[in-house]
Structure formats: C-alpha cells, structure tokens
N, C-alpha and C. Protein backbone atom coordinates (compact mmCIF):
# COMPACT_ATOMS: atom_id res chain seq x y z
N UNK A 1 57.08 1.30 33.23
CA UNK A 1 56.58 1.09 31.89
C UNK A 1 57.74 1.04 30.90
N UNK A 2 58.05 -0.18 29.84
CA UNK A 2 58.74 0.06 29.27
C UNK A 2 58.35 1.09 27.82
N UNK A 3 59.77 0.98 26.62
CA UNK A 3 59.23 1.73 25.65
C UNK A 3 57.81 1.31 24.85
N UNK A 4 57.72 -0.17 24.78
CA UNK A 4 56.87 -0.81 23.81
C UNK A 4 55.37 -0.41 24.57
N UNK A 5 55.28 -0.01 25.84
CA UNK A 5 54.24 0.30 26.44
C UNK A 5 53.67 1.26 26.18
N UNK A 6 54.16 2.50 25.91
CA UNK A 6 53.65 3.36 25.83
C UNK A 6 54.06 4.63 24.40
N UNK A 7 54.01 5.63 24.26
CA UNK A 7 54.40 6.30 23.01
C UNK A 7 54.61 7.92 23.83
N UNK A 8 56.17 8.22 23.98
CA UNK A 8 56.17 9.32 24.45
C UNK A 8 56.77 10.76 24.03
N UNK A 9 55.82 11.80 24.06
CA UNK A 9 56.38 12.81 23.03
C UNK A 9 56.77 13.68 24.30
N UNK A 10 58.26 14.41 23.99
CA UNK A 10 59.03 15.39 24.81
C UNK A 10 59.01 16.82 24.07
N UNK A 11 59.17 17.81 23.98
CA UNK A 11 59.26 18.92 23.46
C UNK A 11 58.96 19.23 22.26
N UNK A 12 58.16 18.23 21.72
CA UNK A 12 58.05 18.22 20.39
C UNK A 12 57.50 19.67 19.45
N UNK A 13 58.17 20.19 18.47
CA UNK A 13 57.84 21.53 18.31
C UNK A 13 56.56 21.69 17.01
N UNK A 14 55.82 21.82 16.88
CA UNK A 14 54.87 21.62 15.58
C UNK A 14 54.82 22.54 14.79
N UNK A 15 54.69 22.58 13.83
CA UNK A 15 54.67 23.60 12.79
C UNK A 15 53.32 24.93 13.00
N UNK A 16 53.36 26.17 13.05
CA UNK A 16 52.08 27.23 13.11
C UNK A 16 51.63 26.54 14.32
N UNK A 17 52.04 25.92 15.48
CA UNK A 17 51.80 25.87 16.69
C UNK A 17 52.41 26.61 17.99
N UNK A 18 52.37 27.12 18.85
CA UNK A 18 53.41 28.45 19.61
C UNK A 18 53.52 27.59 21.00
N UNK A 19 53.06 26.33 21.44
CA UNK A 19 53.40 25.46 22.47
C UNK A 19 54.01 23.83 22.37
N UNK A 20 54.89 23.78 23.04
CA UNK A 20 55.57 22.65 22.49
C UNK A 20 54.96 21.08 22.91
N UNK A 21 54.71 20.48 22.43
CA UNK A 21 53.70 19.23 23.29
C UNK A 21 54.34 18.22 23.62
N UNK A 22 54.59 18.09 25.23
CA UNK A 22 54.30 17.02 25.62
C UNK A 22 53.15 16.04 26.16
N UNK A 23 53.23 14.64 25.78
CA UNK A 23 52.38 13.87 26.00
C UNK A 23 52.87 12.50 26.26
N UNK A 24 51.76 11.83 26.70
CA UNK A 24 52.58 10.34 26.67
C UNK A 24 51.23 9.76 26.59
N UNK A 25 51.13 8.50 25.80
CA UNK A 25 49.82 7.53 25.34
C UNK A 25 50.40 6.42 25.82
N UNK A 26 49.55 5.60 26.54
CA UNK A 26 49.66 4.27 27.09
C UNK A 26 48.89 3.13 26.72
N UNK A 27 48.92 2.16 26.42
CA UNK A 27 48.49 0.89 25.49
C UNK A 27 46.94 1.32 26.40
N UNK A 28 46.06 0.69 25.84
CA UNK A 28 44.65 1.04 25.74
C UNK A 28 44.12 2.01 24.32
N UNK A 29 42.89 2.40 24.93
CA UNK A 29 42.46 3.57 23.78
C UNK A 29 42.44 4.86 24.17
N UNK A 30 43.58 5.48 23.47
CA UNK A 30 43.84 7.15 23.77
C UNK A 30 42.80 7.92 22.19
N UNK A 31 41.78 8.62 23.13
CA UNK A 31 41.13 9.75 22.49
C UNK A 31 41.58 11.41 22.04
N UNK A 32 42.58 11.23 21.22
CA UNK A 32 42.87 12.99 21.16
C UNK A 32 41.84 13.31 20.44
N UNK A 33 41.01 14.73 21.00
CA UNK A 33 40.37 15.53 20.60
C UNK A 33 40.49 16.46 20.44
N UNK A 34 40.04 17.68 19.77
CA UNK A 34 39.85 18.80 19.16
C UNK A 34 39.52 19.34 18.30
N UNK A 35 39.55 20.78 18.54
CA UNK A 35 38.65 21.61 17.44
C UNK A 35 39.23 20.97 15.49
N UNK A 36 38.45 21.88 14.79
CA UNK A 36 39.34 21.65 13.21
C UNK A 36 40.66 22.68 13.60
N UNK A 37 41.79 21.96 13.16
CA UNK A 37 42.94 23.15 12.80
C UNK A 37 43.76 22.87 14.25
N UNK A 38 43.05 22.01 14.94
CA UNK A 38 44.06 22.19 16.62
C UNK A 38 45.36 21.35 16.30
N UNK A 39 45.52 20.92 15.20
CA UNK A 39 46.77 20.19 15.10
C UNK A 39 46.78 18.55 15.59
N UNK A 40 45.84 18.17 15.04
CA UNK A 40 45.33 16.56 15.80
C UNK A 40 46.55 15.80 14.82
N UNK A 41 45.88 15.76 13.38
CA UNK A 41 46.11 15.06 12.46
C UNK A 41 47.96 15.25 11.82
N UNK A 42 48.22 16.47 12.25
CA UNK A 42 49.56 16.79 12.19
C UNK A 42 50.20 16.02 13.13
N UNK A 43 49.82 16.24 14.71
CA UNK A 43 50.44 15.42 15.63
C UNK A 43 50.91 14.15 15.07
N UNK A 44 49.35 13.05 14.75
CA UNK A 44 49.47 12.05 14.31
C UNK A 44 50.56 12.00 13.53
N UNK A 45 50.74 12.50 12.29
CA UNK A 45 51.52 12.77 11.48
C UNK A 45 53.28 12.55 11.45
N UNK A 46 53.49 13.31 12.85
CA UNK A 46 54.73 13.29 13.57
C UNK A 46 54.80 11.57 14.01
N UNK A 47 53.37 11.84 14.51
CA UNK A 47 53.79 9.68 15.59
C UNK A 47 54.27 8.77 14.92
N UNK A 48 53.31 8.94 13.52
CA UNK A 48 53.57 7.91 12.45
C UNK A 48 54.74 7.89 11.64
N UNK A 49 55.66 9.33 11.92
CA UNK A 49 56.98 9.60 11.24
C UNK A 49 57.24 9.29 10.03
N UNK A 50 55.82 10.49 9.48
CA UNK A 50 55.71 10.93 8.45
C UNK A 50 56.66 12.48 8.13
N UNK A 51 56.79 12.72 9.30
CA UNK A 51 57.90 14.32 9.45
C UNK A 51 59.03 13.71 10.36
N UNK A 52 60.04 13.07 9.94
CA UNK A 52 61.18 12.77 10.35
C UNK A 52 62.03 13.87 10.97
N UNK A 53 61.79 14.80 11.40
CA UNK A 53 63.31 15.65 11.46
C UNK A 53 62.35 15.97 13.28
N UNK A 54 62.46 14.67 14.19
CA UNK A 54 61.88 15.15 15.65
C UNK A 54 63.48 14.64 16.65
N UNK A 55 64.14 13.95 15.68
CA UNK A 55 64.89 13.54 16.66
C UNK A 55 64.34 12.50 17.54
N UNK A 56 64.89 12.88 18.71
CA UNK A 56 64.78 11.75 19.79
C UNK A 56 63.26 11.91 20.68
N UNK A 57 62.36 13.11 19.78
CA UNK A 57 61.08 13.79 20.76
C UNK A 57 59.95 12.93 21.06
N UNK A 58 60.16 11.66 19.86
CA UNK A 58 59.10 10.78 20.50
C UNK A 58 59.87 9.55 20.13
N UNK A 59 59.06 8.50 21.20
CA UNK A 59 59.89 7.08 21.72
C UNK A 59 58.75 6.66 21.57
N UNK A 60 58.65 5.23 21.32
CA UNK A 60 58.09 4.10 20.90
C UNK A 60 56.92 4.08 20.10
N UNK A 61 57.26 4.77 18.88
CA UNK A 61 56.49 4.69 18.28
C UNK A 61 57.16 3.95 16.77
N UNK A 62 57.27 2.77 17.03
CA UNK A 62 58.58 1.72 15.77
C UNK A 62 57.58 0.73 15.55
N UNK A 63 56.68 0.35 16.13
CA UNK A 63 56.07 -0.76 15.61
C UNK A 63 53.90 0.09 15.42
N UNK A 64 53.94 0.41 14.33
CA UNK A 64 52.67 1.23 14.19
C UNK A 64 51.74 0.77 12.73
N UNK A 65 50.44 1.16 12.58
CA UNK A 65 49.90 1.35 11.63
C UNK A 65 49.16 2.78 11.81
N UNK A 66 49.17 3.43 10.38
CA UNK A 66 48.71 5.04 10.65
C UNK A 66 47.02 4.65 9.65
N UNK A 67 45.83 4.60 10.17
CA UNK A 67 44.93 5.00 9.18
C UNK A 67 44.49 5.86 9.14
N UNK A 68 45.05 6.81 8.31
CA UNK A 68 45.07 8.65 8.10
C UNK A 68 43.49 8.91 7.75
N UNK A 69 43.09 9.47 7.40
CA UNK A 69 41.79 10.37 6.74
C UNK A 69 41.82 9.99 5.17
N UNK A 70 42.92 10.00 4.33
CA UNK A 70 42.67 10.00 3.46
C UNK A 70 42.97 8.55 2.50
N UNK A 71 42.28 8.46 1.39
CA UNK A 71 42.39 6.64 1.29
C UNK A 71 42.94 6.56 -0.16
N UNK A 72 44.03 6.34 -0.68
CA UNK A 72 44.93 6.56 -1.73
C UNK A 72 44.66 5.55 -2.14
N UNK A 73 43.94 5.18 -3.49
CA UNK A 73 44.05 3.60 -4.24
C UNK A 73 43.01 3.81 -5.01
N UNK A 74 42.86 3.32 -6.25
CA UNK A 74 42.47 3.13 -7.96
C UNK A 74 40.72 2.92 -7.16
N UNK A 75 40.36 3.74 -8.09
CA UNK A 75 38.71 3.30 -7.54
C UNK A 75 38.49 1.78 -8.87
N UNK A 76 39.05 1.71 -9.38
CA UNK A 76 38.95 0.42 -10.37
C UNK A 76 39.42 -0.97 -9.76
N UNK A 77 40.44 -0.74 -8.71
CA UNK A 77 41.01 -2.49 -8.12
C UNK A 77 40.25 -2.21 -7.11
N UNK A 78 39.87 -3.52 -6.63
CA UNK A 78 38.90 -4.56 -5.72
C UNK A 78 39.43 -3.92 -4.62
N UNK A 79 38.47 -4.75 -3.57
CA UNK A 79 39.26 -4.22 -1.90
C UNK A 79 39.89 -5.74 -2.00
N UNK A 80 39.90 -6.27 -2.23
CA UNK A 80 40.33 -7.69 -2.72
C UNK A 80 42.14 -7.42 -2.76
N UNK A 81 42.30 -6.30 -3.61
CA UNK A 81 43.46 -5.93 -4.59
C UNK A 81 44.25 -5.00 -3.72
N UNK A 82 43.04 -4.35 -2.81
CA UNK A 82 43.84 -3.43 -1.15
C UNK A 82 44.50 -4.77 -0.54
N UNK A 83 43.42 -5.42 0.01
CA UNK A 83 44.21 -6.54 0.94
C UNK A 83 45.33 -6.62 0.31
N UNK A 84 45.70 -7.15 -1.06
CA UNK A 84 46.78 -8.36 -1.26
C UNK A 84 48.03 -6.93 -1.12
N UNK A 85 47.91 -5.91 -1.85
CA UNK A 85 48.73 -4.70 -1.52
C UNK A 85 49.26 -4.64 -0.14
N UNK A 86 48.46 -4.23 0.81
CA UNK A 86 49.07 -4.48 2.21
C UNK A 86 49.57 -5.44 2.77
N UNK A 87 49.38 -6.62 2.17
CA UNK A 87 50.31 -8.16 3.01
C UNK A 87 51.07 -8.00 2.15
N UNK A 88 51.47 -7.44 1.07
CA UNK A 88 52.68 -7.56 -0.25
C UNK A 88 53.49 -6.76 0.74
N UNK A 89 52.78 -5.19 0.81
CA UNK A 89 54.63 -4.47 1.92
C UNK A 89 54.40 -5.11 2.85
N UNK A 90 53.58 -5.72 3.20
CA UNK A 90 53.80 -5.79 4.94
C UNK A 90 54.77 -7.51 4.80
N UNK A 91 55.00 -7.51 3.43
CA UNK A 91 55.97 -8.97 3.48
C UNK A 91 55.43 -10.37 4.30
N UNK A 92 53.99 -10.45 4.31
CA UNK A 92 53.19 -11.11 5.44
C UNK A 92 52.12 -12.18 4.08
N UNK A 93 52.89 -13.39 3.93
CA UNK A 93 52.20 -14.12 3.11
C UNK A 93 50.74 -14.82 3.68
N UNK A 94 50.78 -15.01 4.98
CA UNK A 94 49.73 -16.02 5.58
C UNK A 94 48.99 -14.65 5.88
N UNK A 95 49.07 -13.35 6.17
CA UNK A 95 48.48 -12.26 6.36
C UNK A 95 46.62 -12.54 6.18
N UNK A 96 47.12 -12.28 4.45
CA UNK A 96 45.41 -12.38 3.47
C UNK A 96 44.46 -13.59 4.24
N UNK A 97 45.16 -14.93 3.76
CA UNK A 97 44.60 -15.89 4.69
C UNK A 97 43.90 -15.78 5.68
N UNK A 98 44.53 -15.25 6.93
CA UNK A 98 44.01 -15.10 8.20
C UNK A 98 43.04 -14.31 7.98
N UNK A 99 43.08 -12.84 7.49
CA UNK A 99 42.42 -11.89 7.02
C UNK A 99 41.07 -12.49 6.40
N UNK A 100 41.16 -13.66 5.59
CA UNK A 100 39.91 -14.10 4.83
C UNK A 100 39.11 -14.79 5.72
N UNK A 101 39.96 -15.44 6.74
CA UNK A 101 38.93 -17.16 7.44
C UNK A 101 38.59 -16.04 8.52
N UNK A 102 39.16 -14.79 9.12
CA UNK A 102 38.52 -13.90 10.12
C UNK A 102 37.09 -13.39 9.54
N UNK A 103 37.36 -12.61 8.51
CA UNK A 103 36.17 -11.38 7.83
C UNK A 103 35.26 -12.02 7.12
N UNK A 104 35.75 -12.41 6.17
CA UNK A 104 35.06 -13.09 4.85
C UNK A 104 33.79 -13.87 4.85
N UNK A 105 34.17 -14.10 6.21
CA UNK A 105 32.86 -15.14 6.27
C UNK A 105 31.43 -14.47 6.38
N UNK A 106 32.05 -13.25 6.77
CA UNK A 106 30.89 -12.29 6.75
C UNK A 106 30.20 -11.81 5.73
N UNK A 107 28.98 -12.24 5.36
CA UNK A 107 28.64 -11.51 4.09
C UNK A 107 28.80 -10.72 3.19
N UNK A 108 28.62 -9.49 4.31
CA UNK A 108 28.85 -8.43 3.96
C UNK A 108 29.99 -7.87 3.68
N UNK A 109 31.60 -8.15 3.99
CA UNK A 109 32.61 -7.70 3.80
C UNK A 109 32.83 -8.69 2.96
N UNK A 110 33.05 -10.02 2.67
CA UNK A 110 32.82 -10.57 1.60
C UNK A 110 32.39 -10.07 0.45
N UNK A 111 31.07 -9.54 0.19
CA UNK A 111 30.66 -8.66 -0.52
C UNK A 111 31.74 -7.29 -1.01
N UNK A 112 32.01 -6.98 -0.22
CA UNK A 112 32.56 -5.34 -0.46
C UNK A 112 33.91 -5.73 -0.88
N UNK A 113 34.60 -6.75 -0.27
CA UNK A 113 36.07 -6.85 -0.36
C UNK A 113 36.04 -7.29 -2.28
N UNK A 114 35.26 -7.70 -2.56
CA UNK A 114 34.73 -8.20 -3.93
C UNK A 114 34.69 -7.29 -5.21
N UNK A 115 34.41 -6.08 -4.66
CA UNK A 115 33.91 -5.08 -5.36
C UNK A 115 34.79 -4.00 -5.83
N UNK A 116 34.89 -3.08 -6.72
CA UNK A 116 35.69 -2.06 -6.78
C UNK A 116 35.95 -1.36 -6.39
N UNK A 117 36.79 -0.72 -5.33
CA UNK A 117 36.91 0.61 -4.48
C UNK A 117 36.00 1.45 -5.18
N UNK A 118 35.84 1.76 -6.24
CA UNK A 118 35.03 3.10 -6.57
C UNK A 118 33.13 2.88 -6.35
N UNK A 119 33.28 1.93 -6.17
CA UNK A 119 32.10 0.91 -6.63
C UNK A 119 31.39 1.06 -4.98
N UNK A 120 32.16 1.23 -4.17
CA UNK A 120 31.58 1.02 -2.77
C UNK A 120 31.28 2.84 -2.24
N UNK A 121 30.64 2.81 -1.49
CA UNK A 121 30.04 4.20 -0.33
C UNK A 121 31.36 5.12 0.35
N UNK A 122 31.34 6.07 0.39
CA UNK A 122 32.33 6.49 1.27
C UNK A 122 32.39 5.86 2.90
N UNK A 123 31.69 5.73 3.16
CA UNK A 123 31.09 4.92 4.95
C UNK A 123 32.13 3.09 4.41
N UNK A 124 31.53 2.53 3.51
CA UNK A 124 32.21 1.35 2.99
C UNK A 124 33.59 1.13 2.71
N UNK A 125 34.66 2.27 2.09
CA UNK A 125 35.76 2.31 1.97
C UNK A 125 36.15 2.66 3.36
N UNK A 126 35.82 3.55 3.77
CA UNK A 126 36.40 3.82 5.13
C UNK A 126 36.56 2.61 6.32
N UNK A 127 35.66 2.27 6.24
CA UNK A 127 35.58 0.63 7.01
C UNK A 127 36.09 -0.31 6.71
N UNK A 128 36.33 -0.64 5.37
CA UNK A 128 37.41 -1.70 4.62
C UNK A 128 38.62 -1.43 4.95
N UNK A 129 38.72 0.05 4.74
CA UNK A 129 40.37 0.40 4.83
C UNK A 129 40.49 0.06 6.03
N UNK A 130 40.05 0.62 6.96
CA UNK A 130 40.62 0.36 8.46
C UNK A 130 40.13 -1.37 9.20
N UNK A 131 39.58 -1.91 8.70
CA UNK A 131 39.42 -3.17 8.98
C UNK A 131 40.70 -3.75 8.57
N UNK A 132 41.04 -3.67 7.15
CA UNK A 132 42.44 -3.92 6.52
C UNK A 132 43.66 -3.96 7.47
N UNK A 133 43.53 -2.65 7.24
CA UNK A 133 45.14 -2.10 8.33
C UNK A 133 44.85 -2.31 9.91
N UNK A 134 43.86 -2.64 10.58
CA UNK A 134 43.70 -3.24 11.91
C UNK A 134 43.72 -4.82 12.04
N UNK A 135 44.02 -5.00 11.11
CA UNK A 135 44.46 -6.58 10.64
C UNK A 135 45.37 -7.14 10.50
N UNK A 136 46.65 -5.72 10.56
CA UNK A 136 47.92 -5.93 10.56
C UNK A 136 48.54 -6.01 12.17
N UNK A 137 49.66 -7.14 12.44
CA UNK A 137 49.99 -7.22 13.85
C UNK A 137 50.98 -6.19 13.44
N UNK A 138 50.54 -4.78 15.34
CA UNK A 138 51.43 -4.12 15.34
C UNK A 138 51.14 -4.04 16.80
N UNK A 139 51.45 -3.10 17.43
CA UNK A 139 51.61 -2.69 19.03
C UNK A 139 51.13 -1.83 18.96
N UNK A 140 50.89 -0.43 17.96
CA UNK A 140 50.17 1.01 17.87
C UNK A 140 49.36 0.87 16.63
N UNK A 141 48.14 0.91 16.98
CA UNK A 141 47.25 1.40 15.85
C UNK A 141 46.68 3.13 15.87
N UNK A 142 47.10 3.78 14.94
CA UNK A 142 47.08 5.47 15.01
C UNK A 142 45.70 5.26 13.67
N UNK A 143 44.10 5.70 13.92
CA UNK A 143 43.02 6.02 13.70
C UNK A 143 42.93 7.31 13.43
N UNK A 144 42.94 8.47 12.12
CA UNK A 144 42.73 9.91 12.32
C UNK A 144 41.21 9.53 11.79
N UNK A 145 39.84 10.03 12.58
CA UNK A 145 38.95 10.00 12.14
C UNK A 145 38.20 8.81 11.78
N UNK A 146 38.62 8.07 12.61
CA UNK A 146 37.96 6.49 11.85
C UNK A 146 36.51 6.10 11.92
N UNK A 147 35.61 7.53 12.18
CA UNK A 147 34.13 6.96 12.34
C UNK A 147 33.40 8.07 11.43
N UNK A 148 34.18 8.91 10.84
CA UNK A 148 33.54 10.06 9.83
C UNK A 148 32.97 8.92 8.60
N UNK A 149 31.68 9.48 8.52
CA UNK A 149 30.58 8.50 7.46
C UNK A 149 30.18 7.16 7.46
N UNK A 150 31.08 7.07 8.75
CA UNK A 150 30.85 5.30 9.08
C UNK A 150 29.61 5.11 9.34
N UNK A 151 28.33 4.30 9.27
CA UNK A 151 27.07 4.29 9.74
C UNK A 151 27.55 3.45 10.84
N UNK A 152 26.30 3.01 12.11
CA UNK A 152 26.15 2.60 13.58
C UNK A 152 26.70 1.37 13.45
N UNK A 153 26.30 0.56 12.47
CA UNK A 153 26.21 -1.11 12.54
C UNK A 153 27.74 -1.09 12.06
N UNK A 154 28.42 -0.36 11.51
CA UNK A 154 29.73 -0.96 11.02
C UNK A 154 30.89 0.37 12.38
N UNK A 155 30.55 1.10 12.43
CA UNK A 155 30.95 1.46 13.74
C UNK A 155 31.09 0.84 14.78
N UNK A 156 30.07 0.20 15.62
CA UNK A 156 30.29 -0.82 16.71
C UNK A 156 31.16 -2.14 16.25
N UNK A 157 31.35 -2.36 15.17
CA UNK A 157 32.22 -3.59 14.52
C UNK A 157 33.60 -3.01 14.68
N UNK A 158 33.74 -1.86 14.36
CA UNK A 158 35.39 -0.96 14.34
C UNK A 158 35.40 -1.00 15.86
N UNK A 159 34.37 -0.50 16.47
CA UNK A 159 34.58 -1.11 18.34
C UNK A 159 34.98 -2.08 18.82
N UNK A 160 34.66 -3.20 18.15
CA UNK A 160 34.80 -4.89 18.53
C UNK A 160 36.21 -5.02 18.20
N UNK A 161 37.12 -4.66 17.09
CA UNK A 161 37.72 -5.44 16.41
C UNK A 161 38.83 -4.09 17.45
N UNK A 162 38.50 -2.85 17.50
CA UNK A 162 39.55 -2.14 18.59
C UNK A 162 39.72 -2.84 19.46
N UNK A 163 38.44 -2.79 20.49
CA UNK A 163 38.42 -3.43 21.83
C UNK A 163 39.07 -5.14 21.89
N UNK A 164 39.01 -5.77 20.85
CA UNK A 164 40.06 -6.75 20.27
C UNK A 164 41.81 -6.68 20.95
N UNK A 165 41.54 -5.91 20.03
CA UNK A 165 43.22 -5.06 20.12
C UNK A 165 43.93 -4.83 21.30
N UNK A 166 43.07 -4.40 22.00
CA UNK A 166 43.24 -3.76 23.39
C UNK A 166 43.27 -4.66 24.29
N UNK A 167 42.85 -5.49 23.88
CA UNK A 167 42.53 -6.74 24.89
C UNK A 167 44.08 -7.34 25.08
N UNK A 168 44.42 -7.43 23.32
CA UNK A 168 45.81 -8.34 23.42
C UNK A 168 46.65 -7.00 23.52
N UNK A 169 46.40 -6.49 24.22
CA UNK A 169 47.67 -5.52 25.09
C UNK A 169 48.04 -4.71 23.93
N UNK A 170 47.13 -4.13 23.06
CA UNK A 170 47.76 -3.34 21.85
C UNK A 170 47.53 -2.15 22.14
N UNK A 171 48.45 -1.14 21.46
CA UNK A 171 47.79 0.21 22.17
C UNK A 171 47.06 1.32 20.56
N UNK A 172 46.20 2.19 20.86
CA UNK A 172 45.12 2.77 19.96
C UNK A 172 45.29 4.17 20.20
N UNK A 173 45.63 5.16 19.34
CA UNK A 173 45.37 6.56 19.61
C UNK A 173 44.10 6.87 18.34
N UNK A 174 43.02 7.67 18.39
CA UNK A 174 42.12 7.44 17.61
C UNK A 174 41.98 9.32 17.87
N UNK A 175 41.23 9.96 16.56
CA UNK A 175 41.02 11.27 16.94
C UNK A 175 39.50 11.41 16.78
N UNK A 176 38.69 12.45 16.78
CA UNK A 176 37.30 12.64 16.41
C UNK A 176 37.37 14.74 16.57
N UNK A 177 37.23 15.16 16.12
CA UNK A 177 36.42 16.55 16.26
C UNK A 177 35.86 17.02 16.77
N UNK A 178 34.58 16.19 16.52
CA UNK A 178 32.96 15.98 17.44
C UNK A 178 33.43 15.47 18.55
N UNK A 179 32.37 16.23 19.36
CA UNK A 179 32.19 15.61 20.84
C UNK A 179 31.54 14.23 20.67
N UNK A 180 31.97 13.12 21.19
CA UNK A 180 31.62 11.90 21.20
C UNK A 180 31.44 11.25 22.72
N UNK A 181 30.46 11.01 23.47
CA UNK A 181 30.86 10.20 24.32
C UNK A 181 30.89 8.77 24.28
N UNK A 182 30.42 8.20 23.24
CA UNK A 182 30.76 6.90 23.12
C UNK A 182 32.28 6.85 23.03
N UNK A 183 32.85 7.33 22.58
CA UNK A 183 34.48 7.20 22.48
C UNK A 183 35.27 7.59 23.92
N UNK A 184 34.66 8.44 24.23
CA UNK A 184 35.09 8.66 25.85
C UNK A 184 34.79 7.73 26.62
N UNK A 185 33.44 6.84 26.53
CA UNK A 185 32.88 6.10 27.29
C UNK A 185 34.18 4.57 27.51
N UNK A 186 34.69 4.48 25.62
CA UNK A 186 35.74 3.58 25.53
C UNK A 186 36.89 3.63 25.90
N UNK A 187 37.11 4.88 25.75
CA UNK A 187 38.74 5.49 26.03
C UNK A 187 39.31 5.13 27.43
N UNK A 188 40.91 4.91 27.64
CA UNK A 188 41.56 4.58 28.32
C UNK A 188 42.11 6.01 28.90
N UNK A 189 42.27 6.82 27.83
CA UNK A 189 42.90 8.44 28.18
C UNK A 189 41.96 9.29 27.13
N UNK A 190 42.13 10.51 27.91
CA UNK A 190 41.40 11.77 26.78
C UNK A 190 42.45 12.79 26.72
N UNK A 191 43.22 12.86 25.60
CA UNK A 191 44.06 14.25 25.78
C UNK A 191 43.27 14.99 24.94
N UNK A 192 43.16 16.21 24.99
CA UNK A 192 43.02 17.45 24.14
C UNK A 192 44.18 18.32 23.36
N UNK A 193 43.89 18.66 22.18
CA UNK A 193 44.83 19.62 21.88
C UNK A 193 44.43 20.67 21.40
C-alpha cells in the first residue's frame, strides 16, 4: 500500500487521553465510533492538522477535506455565496460549474443553494455543507457527524454521493456516536475509540 492509500497514525499522543493511538484507515469507508468525550472529533482534528505539533505520527493525510460538526458562515449569504467561497480557496474556477450542472438540477438543492444560510433547517445546512465540501476533488474526505439532523431522504443522497467517492478510489473516515448499522452495513473498517 502506498502513502496516498491509506492514512497512518503511529504513537500519536492526545490530549486528557492516557493511551497512545495507533491506527491506520484505508481508502473505502472507515467508521470511527464512540461514546461522547472518547476523543473521536479530536482525533479527527489531529488528521485534518488542525493540531500541528504530531510530527511525523501521521502519514498521508496531505490531500483532505475535514467536514467538522460545526458550520462557520453569515446566516445572511446564500449557500450560493458558500459554494463560490470554497472554489475561491480551493483556487478551482470550473469547481462551481461542475458543482451546478451535477446538483442544481435538482430542485431541491437548487432551491436551498438559493436561499440564506439562516433561512434554511439545521438538517438543510448540514447537507449543503457537506454536499459542498464532498464536491471538492481530494483523496480523504474526514465527515465528524455527517448524519446528526439529517432526515432519511437526504441521508441516503450523502450515501450515494460517498459511495461515489469510494468508487473512484477515494478514501472516507466518517464518525457517529449512535450505534448505527446502516453505517456499519457501508463501512469498509470499524475502529472504535
């Protein structure tokens, strides 16, 4: 396996944690689970190298998108105004484009992408956002929580557009709390922490 294959953590030390974690995630869909407080979202945290000081403890994790839990942006600009934001850093002019002749055609995100972040459901932002940033070409897509308030019908769509992903050899670490077996049912690996 080379590096781009997989994402591997060596001794990595975590903060108010007393065991050092190793792991290794392999392109498919990796399910970390656990309790509240087990250190899921921190882990993540480290992958996405948001806490720089690991050194050499994890490898291939250079080409990523992180969609964290929490969704930072003006409840007054459009999801319209998210998109163009993310192809602006992501320096990706044909980005939006693709992004529009894929989604747009869909009513319903059509609809929402239209509208004001504040203006839409918590279940609705959450699904925009990560439709967004799963729209970006990367090799790791890192999911903390990506189905909290999501309703069924736009859930199995976040399935499609993963199982997408996965297809073209991309790799997915996704977390949940809850016991889920639909996510197990998808998953490629189940670590616990």
């Amino acid at each position: 396996m080379t590096v781009t294959d997989c994402i591997e953590i060596h001794d990595l030390k975590l903060p108010y944690r007393e065991q050092r974690v190793h792991l290794k995630f392999i392109k498919g869909i990796n399910y970390l689970k656990g309790n509240n407080g087990s250190g899921k979202t921190m882990l993540l945290d480290y992958i996405a190298g948001l806490h720089k000081n690991t050194g050499d403890k994890i490898k291939g994790n250079k080409s990523i998108v992180y969609v964290n839990q929490n969704i930072f942006f003006s409840d007054r600009l459009s999801g319209m105004d998210f998109l163009k934001f993310v192809y602006r850093l992501d320096n990706n002019t044909k980005g939006r484009e693709i992004f529009e002749k894929k989604y747009c055609v869909d009513e319903e995100i059509n609809q929402m992408i239209k509208k004001q972040w504040g203006m839409l459901s918590g279940g609705e932002r959450k699904f925009l956002y990560a439709i967004i940033l799963l729209s970006l070409d990367r090799e790791w897509y890192i999911l903390d929580e990506p189905f909290a308030f999501v309703d069924a019908v736009r859930r199995e769509r976040l399935w499609k557009i993963m199982n997408e992903k996965v297809a073209e050899g991309k790799g997915i670490i996704l977390t949940s709390h809850q016991e889920d077996s639909e996510i197990e049912k998808y998953s490629t690996q189940i670590v616990t922490v």
